[in-house]
PDB file of N, CA and C in Angstrom:
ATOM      1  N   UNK A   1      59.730  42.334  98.691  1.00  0.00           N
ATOM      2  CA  UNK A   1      59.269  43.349  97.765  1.00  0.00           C
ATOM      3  C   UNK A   1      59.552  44.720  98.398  1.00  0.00           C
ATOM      4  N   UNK A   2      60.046  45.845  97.828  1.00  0.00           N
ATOM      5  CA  UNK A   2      60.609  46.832  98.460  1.00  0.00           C
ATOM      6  C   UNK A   2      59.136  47.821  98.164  1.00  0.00           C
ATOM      7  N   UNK A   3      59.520  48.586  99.160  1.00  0.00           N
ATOM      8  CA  UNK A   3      58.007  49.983  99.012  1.00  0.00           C
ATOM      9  C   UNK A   3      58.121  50.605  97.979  1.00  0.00           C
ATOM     10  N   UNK A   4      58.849  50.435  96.982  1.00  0.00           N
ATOM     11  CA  UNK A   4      59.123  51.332  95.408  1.00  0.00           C
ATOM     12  C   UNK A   4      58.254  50.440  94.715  1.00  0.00           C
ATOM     13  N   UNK A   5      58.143  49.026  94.599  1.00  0.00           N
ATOM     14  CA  UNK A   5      57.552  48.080  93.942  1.00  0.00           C
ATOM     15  C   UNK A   5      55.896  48.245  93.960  1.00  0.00           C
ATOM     16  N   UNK A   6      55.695  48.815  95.098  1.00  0.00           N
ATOM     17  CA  UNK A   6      54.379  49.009  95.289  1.00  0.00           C
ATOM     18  C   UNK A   6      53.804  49.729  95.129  1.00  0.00           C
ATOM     19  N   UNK A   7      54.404  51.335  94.799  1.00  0.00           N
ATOM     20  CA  UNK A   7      53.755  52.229  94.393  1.00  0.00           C
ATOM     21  C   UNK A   7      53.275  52.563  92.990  1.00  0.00           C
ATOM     22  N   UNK A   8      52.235  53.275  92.909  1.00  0.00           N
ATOM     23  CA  UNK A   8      52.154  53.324  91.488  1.00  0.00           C
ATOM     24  C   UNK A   8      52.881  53.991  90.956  1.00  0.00           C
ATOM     25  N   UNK A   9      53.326  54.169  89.185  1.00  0.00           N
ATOM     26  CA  UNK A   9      54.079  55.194  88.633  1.00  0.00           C
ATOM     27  C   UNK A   9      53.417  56.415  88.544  1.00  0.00           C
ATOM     28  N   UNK A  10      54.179  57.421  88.567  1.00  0.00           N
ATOM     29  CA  UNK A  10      53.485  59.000  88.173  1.00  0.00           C
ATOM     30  C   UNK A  10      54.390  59.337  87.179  1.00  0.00           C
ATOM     31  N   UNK A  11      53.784  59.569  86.014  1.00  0.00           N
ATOM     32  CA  UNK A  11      53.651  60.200  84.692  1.00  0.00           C
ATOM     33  C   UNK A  11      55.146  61.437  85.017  1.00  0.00           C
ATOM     34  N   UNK A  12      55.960  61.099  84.397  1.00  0.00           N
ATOM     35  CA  UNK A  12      56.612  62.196  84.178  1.00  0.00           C
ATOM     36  C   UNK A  12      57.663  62.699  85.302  1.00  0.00           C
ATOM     37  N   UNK A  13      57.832  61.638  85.714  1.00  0.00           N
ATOM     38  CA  UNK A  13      58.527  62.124  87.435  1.00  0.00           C
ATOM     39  C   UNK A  13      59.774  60.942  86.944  1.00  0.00           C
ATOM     40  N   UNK A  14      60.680  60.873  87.671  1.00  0.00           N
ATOM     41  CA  UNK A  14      62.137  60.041  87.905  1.00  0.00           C
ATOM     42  C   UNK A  14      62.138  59.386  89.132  1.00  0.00           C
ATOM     43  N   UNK A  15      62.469  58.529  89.818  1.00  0.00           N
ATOM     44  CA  UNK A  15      63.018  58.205  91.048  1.00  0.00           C
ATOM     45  C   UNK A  15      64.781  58.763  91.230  1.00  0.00           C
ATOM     46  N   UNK A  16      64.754  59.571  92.019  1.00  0.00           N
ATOM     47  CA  UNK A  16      66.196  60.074  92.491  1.00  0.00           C
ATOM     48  C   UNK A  16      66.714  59.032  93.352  1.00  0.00           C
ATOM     49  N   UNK A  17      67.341  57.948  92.543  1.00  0.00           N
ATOM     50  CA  UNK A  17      68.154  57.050  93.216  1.00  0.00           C
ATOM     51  C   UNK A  17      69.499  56.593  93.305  1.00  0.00           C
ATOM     52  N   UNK A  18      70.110  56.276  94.034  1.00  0.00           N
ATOM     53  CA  UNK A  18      71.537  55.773  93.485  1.00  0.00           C
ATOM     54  C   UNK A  18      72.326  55.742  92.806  1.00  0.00           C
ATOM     55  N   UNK A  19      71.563  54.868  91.841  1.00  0.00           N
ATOM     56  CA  UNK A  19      71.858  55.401  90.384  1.00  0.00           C
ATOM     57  C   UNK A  19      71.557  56.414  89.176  1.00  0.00           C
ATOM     58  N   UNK A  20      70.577  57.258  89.103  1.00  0.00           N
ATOM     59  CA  UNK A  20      70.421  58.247  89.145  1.00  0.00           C
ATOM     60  C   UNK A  20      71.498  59.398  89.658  1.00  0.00           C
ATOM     61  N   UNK A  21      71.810  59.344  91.189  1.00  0.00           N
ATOM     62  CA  UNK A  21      72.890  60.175  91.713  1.00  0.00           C
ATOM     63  C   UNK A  21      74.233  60.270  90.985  1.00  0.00           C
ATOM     64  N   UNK A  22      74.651  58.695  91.239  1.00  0.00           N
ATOM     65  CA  UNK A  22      76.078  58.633  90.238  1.00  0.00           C
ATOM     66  C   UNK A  22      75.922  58.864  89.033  1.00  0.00           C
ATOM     67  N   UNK A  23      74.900  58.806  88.189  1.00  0.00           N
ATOM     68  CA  UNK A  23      74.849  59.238  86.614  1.00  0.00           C
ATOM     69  C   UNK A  23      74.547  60.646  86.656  1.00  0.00           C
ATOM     70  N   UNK A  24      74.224  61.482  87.767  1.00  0.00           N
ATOM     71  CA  UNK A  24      73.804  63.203  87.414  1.00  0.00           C
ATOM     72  C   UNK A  24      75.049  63.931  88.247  1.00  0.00           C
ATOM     73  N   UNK A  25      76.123  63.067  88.982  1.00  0.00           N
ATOM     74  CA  UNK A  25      77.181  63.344  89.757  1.00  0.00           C
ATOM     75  C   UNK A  25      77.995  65.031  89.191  1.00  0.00           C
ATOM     76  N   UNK A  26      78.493  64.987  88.134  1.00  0.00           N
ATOM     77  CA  UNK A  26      78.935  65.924  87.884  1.00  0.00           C
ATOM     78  C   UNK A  26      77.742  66.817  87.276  1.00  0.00           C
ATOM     79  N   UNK A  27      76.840  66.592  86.946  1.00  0.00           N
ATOM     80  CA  UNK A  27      75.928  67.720  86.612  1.00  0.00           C
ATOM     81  C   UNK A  27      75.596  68.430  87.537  1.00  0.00           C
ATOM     82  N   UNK A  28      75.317  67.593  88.542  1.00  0.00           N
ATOM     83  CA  UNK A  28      74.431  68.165  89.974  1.00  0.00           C
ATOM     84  C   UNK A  28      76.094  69.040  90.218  1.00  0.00           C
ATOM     85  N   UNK A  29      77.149  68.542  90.140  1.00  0.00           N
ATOM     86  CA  UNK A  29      77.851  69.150  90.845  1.00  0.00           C
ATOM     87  C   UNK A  29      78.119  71.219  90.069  1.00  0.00           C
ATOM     88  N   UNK A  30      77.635  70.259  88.974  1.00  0.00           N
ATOM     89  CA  UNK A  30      77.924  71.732  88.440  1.00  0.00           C
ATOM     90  C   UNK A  30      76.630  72.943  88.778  1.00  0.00           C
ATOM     91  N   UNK A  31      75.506  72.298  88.514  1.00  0.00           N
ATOM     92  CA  UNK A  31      74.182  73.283  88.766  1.00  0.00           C
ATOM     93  C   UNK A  31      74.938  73.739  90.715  1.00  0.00           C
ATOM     94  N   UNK A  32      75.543  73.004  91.135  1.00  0.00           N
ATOM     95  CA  UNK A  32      75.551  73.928  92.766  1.00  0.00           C
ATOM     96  C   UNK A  32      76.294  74.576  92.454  1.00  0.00           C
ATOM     97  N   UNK A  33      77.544  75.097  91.972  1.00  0.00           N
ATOM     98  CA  UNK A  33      78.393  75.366  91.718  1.00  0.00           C
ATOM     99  C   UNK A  33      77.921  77.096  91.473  1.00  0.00           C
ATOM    100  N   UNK A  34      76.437  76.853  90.880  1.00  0.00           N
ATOM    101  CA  UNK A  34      75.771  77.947  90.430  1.00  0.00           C
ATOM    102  C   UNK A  34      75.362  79.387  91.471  1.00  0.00           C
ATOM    103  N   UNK A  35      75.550  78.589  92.989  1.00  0.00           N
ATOM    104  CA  UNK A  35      75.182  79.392  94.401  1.00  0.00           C
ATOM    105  C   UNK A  35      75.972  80.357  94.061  1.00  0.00           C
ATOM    106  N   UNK A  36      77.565  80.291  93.113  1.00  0.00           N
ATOM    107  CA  UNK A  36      78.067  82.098  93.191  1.00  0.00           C
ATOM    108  C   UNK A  36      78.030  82.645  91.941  1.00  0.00           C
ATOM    109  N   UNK A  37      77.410  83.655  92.173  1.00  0.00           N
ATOM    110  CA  UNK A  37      77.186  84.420  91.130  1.00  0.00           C
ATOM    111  C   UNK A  37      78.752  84.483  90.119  1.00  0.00           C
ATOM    112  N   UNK A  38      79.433  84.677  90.853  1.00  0.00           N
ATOM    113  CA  UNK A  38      80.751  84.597  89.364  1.00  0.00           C
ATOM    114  C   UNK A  38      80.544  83.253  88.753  1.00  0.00           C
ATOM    115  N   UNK A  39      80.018  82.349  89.272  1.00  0.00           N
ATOM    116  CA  UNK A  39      80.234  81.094  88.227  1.00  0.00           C
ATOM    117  C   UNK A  39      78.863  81.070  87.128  1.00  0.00           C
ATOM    118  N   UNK A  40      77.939  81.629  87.853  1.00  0.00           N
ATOM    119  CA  UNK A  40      76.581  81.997  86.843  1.00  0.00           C
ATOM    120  C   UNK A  40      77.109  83.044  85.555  1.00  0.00           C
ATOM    121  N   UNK A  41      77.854  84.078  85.815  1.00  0.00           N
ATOM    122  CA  UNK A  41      78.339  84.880  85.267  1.00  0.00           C
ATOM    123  C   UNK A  41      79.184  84.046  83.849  1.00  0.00           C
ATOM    124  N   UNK A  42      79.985  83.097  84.371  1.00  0.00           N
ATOM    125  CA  UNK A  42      81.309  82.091  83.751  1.00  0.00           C
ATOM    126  C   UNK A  42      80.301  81.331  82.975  1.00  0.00           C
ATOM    127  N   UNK A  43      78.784  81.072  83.474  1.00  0.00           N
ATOM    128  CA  UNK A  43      78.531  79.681  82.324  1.00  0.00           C
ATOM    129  C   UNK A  43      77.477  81.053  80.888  1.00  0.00           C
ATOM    130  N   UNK A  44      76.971  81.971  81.818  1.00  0.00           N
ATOM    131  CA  UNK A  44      76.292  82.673  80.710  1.00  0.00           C
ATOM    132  C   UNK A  44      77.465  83.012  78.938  1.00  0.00           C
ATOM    133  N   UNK A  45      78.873  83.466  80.219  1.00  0.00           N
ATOM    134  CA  UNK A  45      79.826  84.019  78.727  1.00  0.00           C
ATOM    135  C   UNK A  45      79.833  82.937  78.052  1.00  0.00           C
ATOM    136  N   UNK A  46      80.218  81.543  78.286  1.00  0.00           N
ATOM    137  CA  UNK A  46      80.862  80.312  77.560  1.00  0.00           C
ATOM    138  C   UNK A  46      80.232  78.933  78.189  1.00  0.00           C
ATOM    139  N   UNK A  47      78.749  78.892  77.853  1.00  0.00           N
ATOM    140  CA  UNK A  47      78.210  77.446  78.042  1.00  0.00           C
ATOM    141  C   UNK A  47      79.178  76.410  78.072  1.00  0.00           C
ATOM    142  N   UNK A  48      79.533  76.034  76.609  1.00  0.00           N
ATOM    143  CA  UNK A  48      80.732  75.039  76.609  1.00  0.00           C
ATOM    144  C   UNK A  48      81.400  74.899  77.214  1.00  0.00           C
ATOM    145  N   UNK A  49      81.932  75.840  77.773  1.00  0.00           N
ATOM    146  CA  UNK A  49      83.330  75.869  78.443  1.00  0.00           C
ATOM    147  C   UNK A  49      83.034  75.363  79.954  1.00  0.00           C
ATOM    148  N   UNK A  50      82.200  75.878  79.894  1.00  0.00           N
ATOM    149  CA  UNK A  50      81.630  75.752  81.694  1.00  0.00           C
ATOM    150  C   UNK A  50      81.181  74.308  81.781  1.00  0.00           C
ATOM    151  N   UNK A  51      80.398  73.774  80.974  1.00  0.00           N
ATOM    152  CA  UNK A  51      80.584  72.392  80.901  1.00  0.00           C
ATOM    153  C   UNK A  51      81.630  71.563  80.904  1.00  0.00           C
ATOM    154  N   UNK A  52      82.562  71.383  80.447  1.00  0.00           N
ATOM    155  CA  UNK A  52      83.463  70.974  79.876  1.00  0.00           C
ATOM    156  C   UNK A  52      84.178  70.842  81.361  1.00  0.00           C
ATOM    157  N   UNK A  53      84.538  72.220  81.755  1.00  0.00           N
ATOM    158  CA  UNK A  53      85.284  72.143  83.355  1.00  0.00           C
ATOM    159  C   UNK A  53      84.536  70.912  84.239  1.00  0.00           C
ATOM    160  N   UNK A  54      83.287  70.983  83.891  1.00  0.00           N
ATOM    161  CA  UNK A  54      82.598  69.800  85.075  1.00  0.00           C
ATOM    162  C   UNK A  54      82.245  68.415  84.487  1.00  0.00           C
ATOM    163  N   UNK A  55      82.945  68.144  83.262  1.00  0.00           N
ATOM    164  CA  UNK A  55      83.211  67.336  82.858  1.00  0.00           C
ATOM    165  C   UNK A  55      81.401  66.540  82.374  1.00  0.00           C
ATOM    166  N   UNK A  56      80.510  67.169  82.333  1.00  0.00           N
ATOM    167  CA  UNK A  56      79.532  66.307  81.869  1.00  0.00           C
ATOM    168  C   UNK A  56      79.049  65.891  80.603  1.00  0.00           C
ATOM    169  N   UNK A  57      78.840  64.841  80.456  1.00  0.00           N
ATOM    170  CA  UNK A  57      78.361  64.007  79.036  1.00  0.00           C
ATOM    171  C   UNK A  57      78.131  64.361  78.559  1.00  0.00           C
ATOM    172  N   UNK A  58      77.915  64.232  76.948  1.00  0.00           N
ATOM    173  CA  UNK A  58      77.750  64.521  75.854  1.00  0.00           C
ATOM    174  C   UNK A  58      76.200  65.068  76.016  1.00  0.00           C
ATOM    175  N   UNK A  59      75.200  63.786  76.011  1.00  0.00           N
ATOM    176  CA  UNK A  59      74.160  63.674  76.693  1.00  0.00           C
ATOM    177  C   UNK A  59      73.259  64.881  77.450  1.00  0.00           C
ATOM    178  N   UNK A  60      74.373  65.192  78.362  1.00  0.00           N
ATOM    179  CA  UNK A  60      73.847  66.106  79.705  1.00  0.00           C
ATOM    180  C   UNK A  60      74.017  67.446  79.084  1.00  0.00           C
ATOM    181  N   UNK A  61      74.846  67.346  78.190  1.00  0.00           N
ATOM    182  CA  UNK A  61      75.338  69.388  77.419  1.00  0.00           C
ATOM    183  C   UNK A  61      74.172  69.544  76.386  1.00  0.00           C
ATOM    184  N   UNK A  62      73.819  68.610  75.686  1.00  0.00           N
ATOM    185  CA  UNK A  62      72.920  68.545  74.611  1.00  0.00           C
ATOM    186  C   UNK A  62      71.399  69.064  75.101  1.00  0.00           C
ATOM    187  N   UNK A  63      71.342  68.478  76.072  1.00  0.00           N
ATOM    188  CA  UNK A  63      70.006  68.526  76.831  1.00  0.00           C
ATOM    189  C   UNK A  63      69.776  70.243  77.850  1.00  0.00           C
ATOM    190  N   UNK A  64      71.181  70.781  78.370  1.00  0.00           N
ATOM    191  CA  UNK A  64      71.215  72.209  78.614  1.00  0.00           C
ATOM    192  C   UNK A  64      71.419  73.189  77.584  1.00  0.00           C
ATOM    193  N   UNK A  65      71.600  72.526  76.402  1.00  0.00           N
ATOM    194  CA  UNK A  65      71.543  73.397  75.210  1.00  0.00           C
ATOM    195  C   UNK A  65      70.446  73.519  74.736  1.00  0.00           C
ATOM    196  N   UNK A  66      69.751  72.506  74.929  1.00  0.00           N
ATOM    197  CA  UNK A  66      67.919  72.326  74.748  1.00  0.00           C
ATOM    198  C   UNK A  66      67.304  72.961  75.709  1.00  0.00           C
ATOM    199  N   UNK A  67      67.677  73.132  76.382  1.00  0.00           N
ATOM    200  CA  UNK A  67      66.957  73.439  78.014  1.00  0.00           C
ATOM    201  C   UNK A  67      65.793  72.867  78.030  1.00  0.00           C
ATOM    202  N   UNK A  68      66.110  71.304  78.149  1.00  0.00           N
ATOM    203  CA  UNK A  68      65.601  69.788  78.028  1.00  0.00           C
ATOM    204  C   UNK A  68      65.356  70.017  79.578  1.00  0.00           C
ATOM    205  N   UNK A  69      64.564  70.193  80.398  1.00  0.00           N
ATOM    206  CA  UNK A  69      64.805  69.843  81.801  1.00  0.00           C
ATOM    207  C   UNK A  69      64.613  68.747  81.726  1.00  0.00           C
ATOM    208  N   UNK A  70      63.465  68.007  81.339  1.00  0.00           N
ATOM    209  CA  UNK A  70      63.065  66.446  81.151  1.00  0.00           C
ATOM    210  C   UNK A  70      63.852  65.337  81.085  1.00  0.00           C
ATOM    211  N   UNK A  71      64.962  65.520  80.116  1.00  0.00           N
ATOM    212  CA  UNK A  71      65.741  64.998  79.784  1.00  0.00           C
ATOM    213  C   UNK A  71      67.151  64.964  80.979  1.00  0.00           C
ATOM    214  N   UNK A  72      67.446  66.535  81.162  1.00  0.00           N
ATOM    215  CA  UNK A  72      68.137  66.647  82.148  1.00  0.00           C
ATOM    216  C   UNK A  72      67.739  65.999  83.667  1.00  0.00           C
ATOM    217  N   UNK A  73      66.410  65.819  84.312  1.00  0.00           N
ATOM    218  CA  UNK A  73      66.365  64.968  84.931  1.00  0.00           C
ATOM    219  C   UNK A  73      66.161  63.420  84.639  1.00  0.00           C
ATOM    220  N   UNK A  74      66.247  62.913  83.893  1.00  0.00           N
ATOM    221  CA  UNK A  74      66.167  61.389  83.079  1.00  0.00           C
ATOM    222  C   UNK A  74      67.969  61.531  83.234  1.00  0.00           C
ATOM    223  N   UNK A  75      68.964  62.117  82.975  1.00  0.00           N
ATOM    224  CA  UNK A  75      69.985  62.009  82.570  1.00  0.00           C
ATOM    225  C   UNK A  75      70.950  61.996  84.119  1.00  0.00           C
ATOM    226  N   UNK A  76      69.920  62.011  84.865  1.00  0.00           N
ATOM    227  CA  UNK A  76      70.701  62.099  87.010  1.00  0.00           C
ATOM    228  C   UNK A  76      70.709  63.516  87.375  1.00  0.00           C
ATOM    229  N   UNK A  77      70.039  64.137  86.888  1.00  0.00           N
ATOM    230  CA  UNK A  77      69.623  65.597  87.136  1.00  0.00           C
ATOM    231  C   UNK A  77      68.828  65.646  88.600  1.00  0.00           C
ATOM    232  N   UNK A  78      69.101  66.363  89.634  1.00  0.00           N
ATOM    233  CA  UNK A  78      68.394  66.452  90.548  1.00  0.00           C
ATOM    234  C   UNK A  78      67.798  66.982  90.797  1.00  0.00           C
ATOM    235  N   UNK A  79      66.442  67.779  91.086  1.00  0.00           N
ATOM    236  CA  UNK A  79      65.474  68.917  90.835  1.00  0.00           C
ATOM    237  C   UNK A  79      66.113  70.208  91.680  1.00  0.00           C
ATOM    238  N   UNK A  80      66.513  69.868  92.606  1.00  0.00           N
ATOM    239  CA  UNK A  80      66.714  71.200  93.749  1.00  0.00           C
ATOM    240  C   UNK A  80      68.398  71.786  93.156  1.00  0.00           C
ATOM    241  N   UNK A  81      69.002  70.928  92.609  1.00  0.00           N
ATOM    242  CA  UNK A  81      70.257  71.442  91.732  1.00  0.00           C
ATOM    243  C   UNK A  81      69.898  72.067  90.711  1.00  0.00           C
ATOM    244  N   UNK A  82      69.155  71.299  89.855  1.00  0.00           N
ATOM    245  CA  UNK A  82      68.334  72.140  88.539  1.00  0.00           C
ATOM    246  C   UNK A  82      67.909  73.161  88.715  1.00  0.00           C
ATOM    247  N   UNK A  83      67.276  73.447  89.856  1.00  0.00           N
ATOM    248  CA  UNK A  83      66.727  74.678  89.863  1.00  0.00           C
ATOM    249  C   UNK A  83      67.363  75.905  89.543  1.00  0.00           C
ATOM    250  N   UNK A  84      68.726  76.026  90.231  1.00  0.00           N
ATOM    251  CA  UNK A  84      69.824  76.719  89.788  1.00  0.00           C
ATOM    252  C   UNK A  84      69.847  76.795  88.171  1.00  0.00           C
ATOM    253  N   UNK A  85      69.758  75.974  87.273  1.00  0.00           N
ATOM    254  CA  UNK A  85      70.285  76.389  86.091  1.00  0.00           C
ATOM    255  C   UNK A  85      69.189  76.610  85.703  1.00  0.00           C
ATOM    256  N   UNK A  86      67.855  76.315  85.959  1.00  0.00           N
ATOM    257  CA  UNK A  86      66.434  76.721  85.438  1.00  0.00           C
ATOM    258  C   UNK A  86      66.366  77.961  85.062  1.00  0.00           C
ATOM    259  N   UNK A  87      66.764  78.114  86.510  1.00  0.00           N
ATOM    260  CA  UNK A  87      66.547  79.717  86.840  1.00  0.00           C
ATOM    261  C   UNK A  87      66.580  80.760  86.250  1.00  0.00           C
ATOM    262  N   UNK A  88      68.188  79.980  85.606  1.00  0.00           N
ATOM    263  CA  UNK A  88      69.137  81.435  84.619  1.00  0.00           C
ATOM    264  C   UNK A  88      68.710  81.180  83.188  1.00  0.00           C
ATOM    265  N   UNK A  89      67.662  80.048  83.174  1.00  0.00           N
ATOM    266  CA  UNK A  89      66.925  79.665  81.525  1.00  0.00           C
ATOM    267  C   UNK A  89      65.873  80.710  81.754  1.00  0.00           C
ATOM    268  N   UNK A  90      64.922  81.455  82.930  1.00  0.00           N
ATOM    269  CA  UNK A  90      64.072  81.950  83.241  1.00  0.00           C
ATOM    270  C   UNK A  90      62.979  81.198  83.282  1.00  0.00           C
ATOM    271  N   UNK A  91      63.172  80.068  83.532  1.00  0.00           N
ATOM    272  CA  UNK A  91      62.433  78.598  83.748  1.00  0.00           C
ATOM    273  C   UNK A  91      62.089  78.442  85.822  1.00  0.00           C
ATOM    274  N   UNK A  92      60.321  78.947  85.808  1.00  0.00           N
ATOM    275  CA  UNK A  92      60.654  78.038  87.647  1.00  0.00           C
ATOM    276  C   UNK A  92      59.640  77.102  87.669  1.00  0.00           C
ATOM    277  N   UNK A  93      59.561  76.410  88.624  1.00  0.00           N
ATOM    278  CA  UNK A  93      59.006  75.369  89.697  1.00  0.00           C
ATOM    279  C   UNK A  93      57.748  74.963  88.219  1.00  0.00           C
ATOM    280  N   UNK A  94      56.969  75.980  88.205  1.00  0.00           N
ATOM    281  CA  UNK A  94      55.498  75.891  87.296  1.00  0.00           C
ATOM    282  C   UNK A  94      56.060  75.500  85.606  1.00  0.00           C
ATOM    283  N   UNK A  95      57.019  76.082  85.543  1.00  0.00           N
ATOM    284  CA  UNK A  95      57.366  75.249  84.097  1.00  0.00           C
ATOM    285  C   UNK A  95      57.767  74.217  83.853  1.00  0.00           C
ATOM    286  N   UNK A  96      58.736  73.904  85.180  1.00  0.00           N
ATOM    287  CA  UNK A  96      59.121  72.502  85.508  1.00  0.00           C
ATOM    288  C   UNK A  96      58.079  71.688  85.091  1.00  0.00           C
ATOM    289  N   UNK A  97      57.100  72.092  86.008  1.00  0.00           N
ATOM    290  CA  UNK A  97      55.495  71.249  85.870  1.00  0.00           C
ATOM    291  C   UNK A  97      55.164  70.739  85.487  1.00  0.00           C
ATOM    292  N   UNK A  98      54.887  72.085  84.431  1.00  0.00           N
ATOM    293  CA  UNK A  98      53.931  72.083  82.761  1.00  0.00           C
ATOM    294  C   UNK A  98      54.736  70.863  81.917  1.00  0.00           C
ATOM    295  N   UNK A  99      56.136  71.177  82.005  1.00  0.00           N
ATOM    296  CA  UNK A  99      56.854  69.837  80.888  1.00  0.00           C
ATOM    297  C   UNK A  99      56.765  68.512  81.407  1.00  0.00           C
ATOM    298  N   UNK A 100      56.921  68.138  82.927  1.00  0.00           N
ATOM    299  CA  UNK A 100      56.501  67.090  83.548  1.00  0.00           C
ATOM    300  C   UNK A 100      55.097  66.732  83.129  1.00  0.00           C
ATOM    301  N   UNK A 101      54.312  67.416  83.280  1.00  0.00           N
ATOM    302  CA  UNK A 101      52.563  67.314  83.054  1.00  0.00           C
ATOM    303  C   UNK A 101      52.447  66.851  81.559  1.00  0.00           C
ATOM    304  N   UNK A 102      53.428  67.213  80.523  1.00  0.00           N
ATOM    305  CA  UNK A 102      53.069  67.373  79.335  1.00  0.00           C
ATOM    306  C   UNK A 102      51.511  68.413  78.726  1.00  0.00           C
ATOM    307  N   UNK A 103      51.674  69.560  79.722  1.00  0.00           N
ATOM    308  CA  UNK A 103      50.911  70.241  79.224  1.00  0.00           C
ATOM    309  C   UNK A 103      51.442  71.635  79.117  1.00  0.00           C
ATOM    310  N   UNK A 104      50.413  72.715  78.987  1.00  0.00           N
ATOM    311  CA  UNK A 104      50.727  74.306  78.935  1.00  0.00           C
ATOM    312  C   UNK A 104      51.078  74.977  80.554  1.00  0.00           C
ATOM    313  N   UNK A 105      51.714  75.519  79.964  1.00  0.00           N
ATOM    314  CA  UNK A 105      52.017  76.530  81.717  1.00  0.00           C
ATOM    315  C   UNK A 105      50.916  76.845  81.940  1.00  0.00           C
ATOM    316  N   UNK A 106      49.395  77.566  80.776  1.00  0.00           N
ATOM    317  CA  UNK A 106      48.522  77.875  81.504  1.00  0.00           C
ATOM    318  C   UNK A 106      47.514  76.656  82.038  1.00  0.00           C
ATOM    319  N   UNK A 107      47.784  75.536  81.191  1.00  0.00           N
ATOM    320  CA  UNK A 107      46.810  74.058  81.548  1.00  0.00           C
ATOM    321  C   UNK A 107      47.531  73.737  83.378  1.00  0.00           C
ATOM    322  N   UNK A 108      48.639  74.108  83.520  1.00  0.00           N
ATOM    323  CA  UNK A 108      49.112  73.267  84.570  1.00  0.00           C
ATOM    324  C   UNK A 108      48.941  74.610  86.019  1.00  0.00           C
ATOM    325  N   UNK A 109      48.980  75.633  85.050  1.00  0.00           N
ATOM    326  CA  UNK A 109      48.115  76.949  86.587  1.00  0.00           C
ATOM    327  C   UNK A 109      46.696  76.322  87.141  1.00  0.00           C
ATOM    328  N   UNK A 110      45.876  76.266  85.893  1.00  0.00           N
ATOM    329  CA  UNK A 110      44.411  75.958  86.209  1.00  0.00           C
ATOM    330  C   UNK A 110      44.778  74.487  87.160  1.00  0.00           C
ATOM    331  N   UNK A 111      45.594  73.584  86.551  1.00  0.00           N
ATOM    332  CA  UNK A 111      45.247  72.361  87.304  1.00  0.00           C
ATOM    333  C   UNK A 111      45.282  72.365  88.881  1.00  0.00           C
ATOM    334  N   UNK A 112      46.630  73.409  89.229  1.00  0.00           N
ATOM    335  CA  UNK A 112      47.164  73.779  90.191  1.00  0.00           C
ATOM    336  C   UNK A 112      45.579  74.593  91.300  1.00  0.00           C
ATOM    337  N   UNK A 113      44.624  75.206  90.483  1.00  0.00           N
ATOM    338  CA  UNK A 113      44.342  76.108  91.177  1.00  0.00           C
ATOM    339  C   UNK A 113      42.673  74.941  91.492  1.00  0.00           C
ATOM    340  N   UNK A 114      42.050  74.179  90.423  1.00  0.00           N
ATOM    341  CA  UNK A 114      41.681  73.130  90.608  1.00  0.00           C
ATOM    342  C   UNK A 114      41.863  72.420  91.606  1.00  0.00           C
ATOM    343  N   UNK A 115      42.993  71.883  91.912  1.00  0.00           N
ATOM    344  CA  UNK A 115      42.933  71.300  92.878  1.00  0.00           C
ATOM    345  C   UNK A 115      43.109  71.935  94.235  1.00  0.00           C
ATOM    346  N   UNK A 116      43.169  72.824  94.155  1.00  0.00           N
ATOM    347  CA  UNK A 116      43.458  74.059  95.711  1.00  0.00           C
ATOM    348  C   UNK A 116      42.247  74.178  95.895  1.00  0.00           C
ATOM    349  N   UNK A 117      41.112  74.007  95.279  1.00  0.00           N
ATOM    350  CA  UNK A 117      39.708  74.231  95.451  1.00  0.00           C
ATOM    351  C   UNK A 117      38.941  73.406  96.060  1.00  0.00           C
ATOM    352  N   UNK A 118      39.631  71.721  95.881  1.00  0.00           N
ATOM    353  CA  UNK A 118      39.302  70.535  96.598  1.00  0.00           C
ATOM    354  C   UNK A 118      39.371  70.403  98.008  1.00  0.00           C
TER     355      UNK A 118
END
């Protein structure tokens, strides 16, 4: 029985695995891609296009057109790559959260500050 088997699930989270990796391969490759500002510049003029160069799924464009993070990590999205394209959604860490949590940015501050109190 492997130590994944044993843990419990948490609500709203992915396992970044293997497979996972090879299915978010060119996404992830593209969110790094994001470290230079001319290529941030390249996906703001022409989303499509900028996709398209990194070749990702149908799937994976639909979901940055949504600015689905959820989805985008369900789809091999990696969080610390995402962050990069979050970013330029004006999306951080706490909104991530809130959509993981399935709650409000302000439900998931309080929860945050709740438990800092423990």
């Amino acid at each position: 029985m492997s130590s994944q088997e044993n843990k419990k699930a948490i609500p709203g989270t992915i396992v970044f695995d293997g497979e996972q990796a090879m299915k978010g391969y060119a996404l992830n490759k593209m969110c790094y891609s994001f470290n230079e500002e001319a290529n941030r510049e390249a996906f703001k003029v022409d989303e499509d296009a900028y996709c398209e160069k990194f070749e990702i799924t149908d799937a994976q464009r639909a979901a940055v057109k949504k600015r689905d993070v959820l989805a985008l990590l369900n789809l091999g999205g990696n969080i610390y790559y995402l962050a990069k394209l979050t970013g330029m959604f004006g999306l951080n860490m706490q909104d991530i959260g809130a959509q993981q949590s399935g709650v409000t940015l302000e439900e998931f501050k309080a929860k945050l500050l709740a438990a800092g109190e423990n």
